[in-house]
N, C-alpha and C. Protein backbone atom coordinates (compact mmCIF):
# COMPACT_ATOMS: atom_id res chain seq x y z
N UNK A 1 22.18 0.89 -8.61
CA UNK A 1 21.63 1.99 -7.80
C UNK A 1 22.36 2.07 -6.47
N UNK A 2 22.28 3.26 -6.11
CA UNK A 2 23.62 3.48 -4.78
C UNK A 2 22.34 2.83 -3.38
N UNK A 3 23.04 2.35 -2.49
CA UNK A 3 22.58 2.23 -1.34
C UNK A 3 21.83 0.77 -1.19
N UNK A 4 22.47 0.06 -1.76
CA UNK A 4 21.52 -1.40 -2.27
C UNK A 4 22.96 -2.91 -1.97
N UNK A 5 23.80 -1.83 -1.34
CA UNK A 5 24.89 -2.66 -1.13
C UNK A 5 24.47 -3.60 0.48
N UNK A 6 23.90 -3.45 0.88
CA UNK A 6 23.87 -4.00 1.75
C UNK A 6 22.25 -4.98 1.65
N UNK A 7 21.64 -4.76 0.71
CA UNK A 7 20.05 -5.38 0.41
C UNK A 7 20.48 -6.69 0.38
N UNK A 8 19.44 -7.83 0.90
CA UNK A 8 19.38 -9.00 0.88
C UNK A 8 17.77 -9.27 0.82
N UNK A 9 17.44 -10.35 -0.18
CA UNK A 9 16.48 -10.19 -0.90
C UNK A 9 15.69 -11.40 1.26
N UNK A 10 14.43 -11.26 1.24
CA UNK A 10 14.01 -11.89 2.23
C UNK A 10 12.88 -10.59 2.62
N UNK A 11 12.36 -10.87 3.41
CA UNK A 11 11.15 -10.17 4.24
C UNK A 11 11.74 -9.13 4.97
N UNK A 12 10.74 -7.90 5.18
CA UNK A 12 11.18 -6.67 5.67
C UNK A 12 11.02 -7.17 7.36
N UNK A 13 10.57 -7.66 7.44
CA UNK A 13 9.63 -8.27 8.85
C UNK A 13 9.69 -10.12 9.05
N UNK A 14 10.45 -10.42 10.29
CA UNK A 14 9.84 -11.91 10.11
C UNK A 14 8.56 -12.07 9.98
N UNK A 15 8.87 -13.63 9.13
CA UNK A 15 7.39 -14.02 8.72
C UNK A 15 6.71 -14.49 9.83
N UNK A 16 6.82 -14.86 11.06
CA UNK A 16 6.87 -15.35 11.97
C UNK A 16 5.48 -13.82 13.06
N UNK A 17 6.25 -13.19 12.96
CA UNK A 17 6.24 -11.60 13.31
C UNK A 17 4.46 -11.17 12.67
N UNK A 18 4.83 -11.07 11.23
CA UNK A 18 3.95 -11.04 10.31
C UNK A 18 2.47 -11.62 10.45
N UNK A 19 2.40 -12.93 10.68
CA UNK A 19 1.81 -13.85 11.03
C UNK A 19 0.69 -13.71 12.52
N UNK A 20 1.17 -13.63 13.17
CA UNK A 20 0.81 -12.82 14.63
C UNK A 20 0.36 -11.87 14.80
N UNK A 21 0.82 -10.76 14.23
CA UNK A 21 0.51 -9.67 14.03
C UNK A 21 -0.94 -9.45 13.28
N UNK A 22 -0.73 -9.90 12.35
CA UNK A 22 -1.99 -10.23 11.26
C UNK A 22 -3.28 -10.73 11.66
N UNK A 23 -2.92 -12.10 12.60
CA UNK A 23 -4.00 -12.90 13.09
C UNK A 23 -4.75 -11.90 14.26
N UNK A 24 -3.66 -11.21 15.42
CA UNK A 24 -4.34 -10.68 16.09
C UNK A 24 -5.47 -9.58 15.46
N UNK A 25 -4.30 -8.77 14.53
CA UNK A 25 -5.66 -7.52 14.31
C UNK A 25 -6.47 -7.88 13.62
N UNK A 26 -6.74 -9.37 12.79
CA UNK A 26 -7.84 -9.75 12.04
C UNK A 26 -8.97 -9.78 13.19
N UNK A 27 -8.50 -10.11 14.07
CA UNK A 27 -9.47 -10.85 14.69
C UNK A 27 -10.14 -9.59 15.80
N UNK A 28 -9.21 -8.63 15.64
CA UNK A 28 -9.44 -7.33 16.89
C UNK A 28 -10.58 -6.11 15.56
N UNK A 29 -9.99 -6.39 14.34
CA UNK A 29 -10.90 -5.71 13.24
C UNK A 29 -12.00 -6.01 12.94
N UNK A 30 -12.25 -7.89 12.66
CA UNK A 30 -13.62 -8.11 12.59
C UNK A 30 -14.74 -7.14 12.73
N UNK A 31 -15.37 -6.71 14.23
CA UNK A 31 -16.13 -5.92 13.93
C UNK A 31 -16.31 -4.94 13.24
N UNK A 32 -15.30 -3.99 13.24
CA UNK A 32 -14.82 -3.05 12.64
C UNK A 32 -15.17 -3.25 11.04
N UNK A 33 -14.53 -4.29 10.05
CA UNK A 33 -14.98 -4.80 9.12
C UNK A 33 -16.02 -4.94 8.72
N UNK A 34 -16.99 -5.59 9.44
CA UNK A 34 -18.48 -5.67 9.18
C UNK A 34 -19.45 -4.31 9.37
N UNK A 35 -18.51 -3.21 10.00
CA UNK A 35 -19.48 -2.29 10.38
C UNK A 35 -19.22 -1.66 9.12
N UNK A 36 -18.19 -1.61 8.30
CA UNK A 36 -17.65 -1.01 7.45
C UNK A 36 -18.42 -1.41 5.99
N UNK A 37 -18.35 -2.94 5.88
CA UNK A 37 -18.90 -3.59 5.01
C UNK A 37 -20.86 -3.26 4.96
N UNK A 38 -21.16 -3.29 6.02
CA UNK A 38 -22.60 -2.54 5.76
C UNK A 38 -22.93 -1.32 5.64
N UNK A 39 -21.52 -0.30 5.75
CA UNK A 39 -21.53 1.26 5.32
C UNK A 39 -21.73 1.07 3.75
N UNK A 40 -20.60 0.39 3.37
CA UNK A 40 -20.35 0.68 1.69
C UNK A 40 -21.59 0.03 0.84
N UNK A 41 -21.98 -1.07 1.52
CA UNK A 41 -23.20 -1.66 0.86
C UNK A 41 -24.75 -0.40 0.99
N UNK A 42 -24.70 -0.20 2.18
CA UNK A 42 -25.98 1.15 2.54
C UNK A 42 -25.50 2.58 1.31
N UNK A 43 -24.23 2.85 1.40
CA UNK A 43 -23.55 4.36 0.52
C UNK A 43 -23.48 3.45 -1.30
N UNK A 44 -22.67 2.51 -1.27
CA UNK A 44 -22.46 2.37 -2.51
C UNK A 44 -22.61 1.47 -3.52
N UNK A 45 -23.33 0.47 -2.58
CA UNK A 45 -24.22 -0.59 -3.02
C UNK A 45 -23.09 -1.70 -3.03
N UNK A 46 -23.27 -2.94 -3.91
CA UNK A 46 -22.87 -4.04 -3.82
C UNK A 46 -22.10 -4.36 -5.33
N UNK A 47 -21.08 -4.47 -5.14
CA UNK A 47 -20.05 -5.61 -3.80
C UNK A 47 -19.87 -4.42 -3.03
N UNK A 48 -19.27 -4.97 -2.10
CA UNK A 48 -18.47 -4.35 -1.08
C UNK A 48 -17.04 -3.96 -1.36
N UNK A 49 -16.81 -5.39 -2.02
CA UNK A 49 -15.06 -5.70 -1.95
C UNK A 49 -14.77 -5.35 -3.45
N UNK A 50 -13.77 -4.40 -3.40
CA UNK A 50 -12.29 -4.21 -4.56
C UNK A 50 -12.08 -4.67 -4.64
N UNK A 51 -11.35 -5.97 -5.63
CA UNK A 51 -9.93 -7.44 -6.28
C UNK A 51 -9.24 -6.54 -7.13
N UNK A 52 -8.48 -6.78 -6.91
CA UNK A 52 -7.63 -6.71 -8.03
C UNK A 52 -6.42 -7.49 -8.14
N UNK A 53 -5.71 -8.25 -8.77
CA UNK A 53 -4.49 -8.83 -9.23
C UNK A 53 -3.38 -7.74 -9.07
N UNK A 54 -1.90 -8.21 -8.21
CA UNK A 54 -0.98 -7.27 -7.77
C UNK A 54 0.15 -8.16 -7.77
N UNK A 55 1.09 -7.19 -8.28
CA UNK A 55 2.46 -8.11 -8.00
C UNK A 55 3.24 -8.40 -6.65
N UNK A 56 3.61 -9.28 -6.33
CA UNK A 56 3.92 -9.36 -4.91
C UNK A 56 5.45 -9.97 -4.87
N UNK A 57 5.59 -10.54 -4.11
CA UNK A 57 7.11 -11.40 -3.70
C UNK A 57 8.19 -12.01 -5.10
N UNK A 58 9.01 -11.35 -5.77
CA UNK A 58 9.95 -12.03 -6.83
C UNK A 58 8.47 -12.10 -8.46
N UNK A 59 7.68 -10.66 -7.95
CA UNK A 59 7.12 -10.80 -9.11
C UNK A 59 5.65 -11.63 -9.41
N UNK A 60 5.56 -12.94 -8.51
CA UNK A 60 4.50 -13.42 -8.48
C UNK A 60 3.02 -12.48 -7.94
N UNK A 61 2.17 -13.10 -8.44
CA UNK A 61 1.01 -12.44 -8.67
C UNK A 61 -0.17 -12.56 -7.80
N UNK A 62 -0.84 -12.12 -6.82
CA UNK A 62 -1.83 -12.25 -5.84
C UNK A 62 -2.69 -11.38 -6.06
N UNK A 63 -4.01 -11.82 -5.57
CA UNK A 63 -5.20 -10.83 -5.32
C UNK A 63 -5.34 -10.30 -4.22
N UNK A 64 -5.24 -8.62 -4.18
CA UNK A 64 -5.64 -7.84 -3.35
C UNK A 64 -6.70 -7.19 -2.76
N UNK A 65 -7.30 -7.10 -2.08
CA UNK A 65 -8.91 -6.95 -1.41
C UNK A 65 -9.12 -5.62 -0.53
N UNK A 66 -9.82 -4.46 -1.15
CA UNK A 66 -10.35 -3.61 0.03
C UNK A 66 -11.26 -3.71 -0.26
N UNK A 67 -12.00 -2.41 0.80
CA UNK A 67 -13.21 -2.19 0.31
C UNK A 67 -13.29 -1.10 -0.63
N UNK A 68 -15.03 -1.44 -1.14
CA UNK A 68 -15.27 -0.16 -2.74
C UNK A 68 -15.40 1.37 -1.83
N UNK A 69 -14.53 1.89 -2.93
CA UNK A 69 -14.79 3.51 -1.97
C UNK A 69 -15.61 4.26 -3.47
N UNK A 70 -15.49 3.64 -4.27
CA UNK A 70 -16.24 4.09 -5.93
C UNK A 70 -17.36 3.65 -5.94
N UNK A 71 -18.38 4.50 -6.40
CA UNK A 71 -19.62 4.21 -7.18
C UNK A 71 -19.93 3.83 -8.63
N UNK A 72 -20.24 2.94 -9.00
CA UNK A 72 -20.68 2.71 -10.33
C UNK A 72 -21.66 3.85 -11.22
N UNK A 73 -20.82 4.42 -11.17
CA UNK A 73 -21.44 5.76 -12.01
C UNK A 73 -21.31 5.82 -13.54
N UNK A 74 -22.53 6.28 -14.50
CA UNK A 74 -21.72 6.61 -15.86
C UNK A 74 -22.37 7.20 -16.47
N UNK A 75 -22.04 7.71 -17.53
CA UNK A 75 -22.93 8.66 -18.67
C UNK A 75 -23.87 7.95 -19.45
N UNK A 76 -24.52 9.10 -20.06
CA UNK A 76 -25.67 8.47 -21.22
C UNK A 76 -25.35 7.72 -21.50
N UNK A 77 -24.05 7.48 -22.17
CA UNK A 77 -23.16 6.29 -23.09
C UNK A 77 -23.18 4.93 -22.67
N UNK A 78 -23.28 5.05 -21.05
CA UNK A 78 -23.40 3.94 -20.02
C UNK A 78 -21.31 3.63 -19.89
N UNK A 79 -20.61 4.61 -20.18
CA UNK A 79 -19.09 4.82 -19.77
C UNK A 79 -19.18 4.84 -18.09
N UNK A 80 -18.48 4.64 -17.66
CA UNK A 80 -17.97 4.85 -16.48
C UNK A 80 -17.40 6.52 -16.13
N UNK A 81 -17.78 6.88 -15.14
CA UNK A 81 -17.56 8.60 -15.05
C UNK A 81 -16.06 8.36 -14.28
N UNK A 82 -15.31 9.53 -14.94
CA UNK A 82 -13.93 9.52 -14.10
C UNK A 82 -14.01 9.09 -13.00
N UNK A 83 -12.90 8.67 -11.73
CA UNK A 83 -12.76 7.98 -11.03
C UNK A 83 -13.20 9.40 -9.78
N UNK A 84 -12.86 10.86 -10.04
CA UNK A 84 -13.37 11.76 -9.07
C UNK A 84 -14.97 11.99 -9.21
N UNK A 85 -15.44 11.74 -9.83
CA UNK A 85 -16.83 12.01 -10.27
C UNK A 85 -17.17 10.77 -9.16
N UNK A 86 -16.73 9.56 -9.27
CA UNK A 86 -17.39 8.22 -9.17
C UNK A 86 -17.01 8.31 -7.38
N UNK A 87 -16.41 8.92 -6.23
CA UNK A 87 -15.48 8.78 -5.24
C UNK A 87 -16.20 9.94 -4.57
N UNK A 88 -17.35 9.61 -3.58
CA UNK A 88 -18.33 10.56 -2.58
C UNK A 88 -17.38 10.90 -1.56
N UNK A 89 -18.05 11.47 -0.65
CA UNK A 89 -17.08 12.03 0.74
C UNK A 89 -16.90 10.94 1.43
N UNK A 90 -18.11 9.75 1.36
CA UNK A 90 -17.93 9.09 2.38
C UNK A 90 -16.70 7.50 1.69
N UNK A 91 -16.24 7.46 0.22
CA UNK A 91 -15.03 7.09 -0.20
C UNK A 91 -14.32 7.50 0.05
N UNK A 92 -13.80 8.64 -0.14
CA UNK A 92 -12.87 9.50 0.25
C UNK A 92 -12.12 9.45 2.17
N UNK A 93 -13.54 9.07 2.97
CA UNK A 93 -12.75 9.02 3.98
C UNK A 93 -12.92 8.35 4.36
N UNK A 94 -12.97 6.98 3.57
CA UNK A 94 -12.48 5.97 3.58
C UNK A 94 -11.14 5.40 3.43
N UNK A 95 -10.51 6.00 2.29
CA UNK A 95 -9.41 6.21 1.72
C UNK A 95 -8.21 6.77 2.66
N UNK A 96 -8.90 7.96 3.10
CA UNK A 96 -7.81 8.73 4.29
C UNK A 96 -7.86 7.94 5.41
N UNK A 97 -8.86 7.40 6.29
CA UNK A 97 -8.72 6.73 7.53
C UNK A 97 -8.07 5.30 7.13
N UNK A 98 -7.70 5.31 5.88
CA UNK A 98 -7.33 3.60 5.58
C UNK A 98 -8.18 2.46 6.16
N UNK A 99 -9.40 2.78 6.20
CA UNK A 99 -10.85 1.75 6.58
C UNK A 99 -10.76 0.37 5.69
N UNK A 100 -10.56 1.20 4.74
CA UNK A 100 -10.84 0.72 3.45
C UNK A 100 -9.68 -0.64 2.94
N UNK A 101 -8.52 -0.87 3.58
CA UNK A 101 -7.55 -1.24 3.00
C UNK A 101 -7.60 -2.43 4.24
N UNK A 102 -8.45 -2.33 5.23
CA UNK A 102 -8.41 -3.67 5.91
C UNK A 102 -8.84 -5.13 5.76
N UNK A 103 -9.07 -5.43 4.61
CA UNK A 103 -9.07 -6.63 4.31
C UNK A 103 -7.81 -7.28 3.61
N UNK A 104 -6.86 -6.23 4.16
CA UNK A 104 -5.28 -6.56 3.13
C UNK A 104 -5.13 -7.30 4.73
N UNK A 105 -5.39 -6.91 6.17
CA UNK A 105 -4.76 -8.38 6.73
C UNK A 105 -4.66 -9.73 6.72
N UNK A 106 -5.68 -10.37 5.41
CA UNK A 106 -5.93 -11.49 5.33
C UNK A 106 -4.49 -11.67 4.43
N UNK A 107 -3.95 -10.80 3.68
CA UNK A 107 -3.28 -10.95 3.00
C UNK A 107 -2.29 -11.47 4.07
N UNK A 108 -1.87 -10.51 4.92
CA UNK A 108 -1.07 -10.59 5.91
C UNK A 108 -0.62 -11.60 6.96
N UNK A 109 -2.18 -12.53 6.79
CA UNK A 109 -1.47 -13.82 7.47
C UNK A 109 -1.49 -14.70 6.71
N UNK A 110 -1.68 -15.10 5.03
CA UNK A 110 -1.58 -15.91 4.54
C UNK A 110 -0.41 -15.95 3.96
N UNK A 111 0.41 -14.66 4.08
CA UNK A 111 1.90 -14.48 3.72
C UNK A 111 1.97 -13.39 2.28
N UNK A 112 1.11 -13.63 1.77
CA UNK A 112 1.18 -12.27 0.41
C UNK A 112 1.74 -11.45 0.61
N UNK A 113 1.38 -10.68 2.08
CA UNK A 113 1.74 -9.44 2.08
C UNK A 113 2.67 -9.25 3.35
N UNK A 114 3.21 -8.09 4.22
CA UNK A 114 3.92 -8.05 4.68
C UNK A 114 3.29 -6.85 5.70
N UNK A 115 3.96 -6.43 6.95
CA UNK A 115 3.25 -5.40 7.76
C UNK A 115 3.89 -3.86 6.89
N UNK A 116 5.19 -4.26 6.96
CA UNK A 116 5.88 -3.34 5.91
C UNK A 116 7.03 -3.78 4.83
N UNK A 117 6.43 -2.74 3.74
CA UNK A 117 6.89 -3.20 2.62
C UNK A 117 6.78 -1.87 1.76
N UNK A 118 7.06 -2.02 0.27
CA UNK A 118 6.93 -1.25 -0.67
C UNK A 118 5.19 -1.66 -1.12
N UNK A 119 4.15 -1.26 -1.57
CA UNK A 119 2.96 -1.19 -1.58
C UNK A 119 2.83 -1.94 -2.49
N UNK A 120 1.72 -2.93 -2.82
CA UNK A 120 1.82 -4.09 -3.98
C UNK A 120 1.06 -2.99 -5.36
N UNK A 121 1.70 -3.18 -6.33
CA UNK A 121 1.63 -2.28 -7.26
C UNK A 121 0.67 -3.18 -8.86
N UNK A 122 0.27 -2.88 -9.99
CA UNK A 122 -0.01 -3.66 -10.87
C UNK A 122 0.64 -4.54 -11.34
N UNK A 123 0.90 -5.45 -12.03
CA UNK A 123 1.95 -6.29 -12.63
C UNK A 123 2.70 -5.80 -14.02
N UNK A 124 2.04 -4.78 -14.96
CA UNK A 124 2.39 -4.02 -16.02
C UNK A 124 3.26 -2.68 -15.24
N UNK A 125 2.43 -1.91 -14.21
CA UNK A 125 3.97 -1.03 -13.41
C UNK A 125 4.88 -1.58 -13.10
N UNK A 126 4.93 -2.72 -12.49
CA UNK A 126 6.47 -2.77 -11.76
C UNK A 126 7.19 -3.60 -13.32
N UNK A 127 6.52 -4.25 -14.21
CA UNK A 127 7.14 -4.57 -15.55
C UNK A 127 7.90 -2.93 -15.90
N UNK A 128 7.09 -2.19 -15.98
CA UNK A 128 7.44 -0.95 -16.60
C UNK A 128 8.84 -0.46 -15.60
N UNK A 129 8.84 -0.51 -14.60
CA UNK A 129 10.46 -0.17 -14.10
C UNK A 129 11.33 -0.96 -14.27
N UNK A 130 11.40 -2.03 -15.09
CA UNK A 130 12.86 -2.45 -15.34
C UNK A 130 13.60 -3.27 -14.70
N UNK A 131 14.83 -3.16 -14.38
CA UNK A 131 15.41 -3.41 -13.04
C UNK A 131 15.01 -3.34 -12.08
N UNK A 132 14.63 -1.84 -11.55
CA UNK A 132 14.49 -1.66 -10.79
C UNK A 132 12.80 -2.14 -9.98
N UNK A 133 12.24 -2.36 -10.84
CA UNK A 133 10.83 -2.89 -10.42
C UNK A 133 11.11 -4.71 -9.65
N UNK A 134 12.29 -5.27 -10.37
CA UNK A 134 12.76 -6.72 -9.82
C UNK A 134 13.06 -6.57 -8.61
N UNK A 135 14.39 -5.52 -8.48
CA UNK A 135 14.77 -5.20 -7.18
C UNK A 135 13.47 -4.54 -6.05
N UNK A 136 12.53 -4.11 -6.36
CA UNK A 136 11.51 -3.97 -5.40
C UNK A 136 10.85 -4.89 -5.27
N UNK A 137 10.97 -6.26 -6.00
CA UNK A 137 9.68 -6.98 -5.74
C UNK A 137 10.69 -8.09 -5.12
N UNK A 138 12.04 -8.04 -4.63
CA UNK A 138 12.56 -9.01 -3.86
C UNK A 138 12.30 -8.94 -2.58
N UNK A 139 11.06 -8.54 -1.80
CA UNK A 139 10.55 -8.54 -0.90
C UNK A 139 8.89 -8.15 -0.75
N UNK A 140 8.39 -9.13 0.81
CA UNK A 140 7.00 -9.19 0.27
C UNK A 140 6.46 -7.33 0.04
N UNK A 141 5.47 -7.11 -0.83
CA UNK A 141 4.66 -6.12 -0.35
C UNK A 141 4.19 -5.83 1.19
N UNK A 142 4.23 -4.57 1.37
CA UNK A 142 3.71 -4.09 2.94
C UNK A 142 2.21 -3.50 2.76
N UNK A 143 1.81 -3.81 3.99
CA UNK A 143 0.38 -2.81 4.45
C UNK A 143 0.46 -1.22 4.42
N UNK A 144 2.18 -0.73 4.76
CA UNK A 144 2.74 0.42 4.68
C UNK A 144 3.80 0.37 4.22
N UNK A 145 4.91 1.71 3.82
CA UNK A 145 5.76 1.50 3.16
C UNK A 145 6.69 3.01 3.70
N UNK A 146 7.96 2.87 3.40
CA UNK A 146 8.21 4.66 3.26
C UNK A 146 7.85 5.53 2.37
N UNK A 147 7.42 4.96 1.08
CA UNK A 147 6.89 6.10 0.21
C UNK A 147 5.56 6.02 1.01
N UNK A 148 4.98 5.61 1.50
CA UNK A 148 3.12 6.11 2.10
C UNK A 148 3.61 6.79 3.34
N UNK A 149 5.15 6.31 3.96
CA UNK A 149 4.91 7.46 5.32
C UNK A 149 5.37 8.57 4.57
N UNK A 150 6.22 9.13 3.55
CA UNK A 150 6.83 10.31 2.88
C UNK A 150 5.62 10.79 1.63
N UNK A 151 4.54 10.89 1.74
CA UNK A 151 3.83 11.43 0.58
C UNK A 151 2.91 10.87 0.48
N UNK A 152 2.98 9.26 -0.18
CA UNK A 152 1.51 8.45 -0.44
C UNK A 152 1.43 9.21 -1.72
N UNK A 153 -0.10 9.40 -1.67
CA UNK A 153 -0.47 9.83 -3.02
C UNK A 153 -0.12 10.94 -3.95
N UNK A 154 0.29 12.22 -2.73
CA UNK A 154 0.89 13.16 -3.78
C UNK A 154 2.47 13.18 -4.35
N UNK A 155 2.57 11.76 -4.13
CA UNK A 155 4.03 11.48 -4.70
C UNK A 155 3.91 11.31 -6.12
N UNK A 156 4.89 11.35 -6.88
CA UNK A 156 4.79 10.71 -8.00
C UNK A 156 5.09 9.44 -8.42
N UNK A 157 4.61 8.27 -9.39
CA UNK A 157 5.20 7.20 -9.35
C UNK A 157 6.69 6.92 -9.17
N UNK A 158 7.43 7.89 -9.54
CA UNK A 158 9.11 7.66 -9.99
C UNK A 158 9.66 8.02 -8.30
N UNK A 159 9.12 8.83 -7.92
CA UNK A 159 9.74 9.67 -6.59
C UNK A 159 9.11 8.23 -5.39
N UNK A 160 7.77 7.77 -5.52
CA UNK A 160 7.57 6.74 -4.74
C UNK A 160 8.89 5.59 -4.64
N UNK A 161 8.84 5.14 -6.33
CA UNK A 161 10.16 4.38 -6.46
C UNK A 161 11.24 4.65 -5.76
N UNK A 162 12.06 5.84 -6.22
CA UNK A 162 13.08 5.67 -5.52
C UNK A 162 12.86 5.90 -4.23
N UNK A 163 12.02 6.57 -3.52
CA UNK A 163 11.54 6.20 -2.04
C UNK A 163 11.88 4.45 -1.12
N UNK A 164 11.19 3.85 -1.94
CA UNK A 164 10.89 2.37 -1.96
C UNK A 164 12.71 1.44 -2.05
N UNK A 165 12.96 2.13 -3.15
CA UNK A 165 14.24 1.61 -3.88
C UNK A 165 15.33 2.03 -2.42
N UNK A 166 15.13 3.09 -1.70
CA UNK A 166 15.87 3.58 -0.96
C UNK A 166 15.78 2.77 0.19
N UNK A 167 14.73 3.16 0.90
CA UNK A 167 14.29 1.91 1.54
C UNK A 167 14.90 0.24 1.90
N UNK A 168 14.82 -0.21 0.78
CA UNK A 168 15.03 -1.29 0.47
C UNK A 168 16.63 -1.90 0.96
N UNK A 169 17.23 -0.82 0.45
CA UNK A 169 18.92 -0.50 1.02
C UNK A 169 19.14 -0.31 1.87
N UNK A 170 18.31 0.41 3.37
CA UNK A 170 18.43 1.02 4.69
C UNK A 170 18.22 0.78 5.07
N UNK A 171 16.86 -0.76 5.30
CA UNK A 171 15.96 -0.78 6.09
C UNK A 171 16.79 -1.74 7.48
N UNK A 172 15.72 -0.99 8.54
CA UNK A 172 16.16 -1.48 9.68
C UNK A 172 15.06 -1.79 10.15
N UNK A 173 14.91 -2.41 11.72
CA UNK A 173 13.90 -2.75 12.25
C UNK A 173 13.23 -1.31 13.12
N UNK A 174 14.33 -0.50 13.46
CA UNK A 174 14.32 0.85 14.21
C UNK A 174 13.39 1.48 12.80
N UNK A 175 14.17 1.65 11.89
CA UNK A 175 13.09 2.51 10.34
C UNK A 175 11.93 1.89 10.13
N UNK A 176 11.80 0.21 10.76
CA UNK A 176 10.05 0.07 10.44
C UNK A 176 9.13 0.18 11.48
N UNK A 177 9.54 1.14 12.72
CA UNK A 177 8.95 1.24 13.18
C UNK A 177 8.57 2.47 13.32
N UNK A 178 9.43 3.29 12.70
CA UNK A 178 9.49 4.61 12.51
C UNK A 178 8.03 4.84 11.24
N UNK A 179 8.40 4.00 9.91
CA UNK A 179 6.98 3.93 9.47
C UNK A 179 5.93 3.99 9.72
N UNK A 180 5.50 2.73 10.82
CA UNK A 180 4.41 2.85 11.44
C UNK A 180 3.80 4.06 12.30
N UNK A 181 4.93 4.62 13.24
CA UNK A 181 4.44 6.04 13.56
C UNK A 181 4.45 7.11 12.79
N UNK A 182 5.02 7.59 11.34
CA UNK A 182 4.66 8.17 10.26
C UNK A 182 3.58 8.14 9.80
N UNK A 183 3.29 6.56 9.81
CA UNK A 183 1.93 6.21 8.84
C UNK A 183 0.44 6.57 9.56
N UNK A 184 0.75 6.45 11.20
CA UNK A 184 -0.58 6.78 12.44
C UNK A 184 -0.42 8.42 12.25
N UNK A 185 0.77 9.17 12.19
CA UNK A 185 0.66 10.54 12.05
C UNK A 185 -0.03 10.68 10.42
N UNK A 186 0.45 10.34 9.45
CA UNK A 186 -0.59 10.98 8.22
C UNK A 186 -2.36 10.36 8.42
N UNK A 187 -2.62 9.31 9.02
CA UNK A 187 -4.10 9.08 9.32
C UNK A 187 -4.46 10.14 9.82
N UNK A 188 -4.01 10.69 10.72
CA UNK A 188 -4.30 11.67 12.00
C UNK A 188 -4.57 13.16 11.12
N UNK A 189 -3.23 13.58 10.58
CA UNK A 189 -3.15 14.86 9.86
C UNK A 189 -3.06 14.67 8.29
N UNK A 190 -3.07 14.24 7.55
CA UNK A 190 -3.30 13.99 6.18
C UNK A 190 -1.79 13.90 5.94
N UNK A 191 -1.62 13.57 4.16
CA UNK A 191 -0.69 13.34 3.74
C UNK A 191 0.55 14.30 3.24
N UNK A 192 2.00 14.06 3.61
CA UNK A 192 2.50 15.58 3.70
C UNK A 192 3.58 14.74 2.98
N UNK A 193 4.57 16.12 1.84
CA UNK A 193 5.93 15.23 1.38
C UNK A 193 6.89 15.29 2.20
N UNK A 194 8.04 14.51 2.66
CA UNK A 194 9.24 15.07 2.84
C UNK A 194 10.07 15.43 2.36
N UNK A 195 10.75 16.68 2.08
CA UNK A 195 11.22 16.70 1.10
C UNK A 195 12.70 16.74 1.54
N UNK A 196 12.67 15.97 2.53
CA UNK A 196 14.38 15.98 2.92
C UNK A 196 14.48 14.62 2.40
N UNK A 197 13.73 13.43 3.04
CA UNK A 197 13.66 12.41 2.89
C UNK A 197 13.84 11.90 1.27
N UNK A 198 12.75 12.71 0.11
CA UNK A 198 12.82 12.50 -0.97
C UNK A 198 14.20 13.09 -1.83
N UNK A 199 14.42 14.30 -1.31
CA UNK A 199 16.02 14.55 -1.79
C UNK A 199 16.99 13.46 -1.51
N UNK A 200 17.00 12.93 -0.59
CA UNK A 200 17.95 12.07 -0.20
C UNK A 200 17.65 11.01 -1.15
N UNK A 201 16.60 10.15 -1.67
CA UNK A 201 16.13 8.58 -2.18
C UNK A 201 16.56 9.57 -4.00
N UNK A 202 16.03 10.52 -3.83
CA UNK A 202 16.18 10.99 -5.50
C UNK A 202 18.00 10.99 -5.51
N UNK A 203 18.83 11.17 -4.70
CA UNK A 203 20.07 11.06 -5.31
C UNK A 203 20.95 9.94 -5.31
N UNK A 204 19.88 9.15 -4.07
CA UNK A 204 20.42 7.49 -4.23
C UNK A 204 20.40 6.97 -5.48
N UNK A 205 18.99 7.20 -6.42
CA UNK A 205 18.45 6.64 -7.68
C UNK A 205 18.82 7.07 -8.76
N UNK A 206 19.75 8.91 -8.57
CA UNK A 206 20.53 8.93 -9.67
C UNK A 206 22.04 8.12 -9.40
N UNK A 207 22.13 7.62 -8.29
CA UNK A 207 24.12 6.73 -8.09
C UNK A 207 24.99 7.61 -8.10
């Protein structure tokens, strides 16, 4: 893939960096956390906390932690109701204010995860890209990424990729900081594509 000539497999961010970073806002979120954690328990009952198993650093495998923005909802059948059926207003903006995703700083200082990175994905997706899923997982997962500052959700999996894949080839310390003020602008105004940005990663990924 074009633009990967210069990639060296290691952290987007010292770990050092990482670490600090992590500890402070754990500790500046706390409240924040708990106020949050007795929202979802009062709106959506108990647990609180999302797990799920995610691929992280060279492929290895960690558990990831937010909070539930879903209700245990289901039919006569006792099925589970689609995931929009199951996802109130007050999930939902959860989801958009990224409330919800703050228990990934624990990740963040125990080293799992990274401040920025490509987003920790299932372990059967990034199997499913191939190559190219190896080459993304030679660095830790991030809290943010350039595919979440260029789209996030209304991306598609493949267009995230080569987002990520692009990334991966360019990154600078100047571009991760540029993320982070991308990522405070889509909190602010919702999620928008670029479509300069994505033209550009889509023709890296065709070479």
């Amino acid at each position: 893939m074009a633009g990967l000539e210069s990639f060296r497999p290691g952290d987007v961010i010292d770990r050092g960096m990482d670490f600090a970073v992590g500890a402070v806002a754990l500790v500046l979120a706390t409240p924040i956390m708990l106020a949050v954690a007795l929202a979802v328990r009062v709106a959506l009952g108990s647990p609180v906390m999302f797990s799920q198993r995610r691929a992280g650093l060279r492929g290895r495998s960690f558990t990831i932690r937010k909070f539930r923005t879903m209700a245990d909802r289901r039919d006569a059948a006792g099925r589970l109701l689609p995931d929009s059926e199951r996802t109130p207003a007050f999930g939902r903006w959860l989801r958009r204010s990224r409330l919800d995703e703050l228990p990934q700083l624990i990740s963040l200082v125990t080293g799992d995860m990274s401040l920025i990175g490509p987003r920790p994905l299932l372990p059967e997706t990034i199997a499913a890209f191939g190559d190219a899923g190896v080459i993304r997982g030679m660095v830790r997962p991030g809290l943010t990424g350039w595919a979440q500052a260029h789209g996030n959700s209304v991306l598609s999996d493949q267009d995230k990729l080569a987002l990520d894949i692009w990334y991966l080839g360019n990154r600078t310390r100047r571009r991760d900081l540029l993320i982070l003020l991308l990522t405070a602008r889509m909190i602010l105004s919702g999620e928008r594509i670029d479509g300069r940005r994505l033209a550009e990663a889509r023709r890296a990924a065709r070479g």
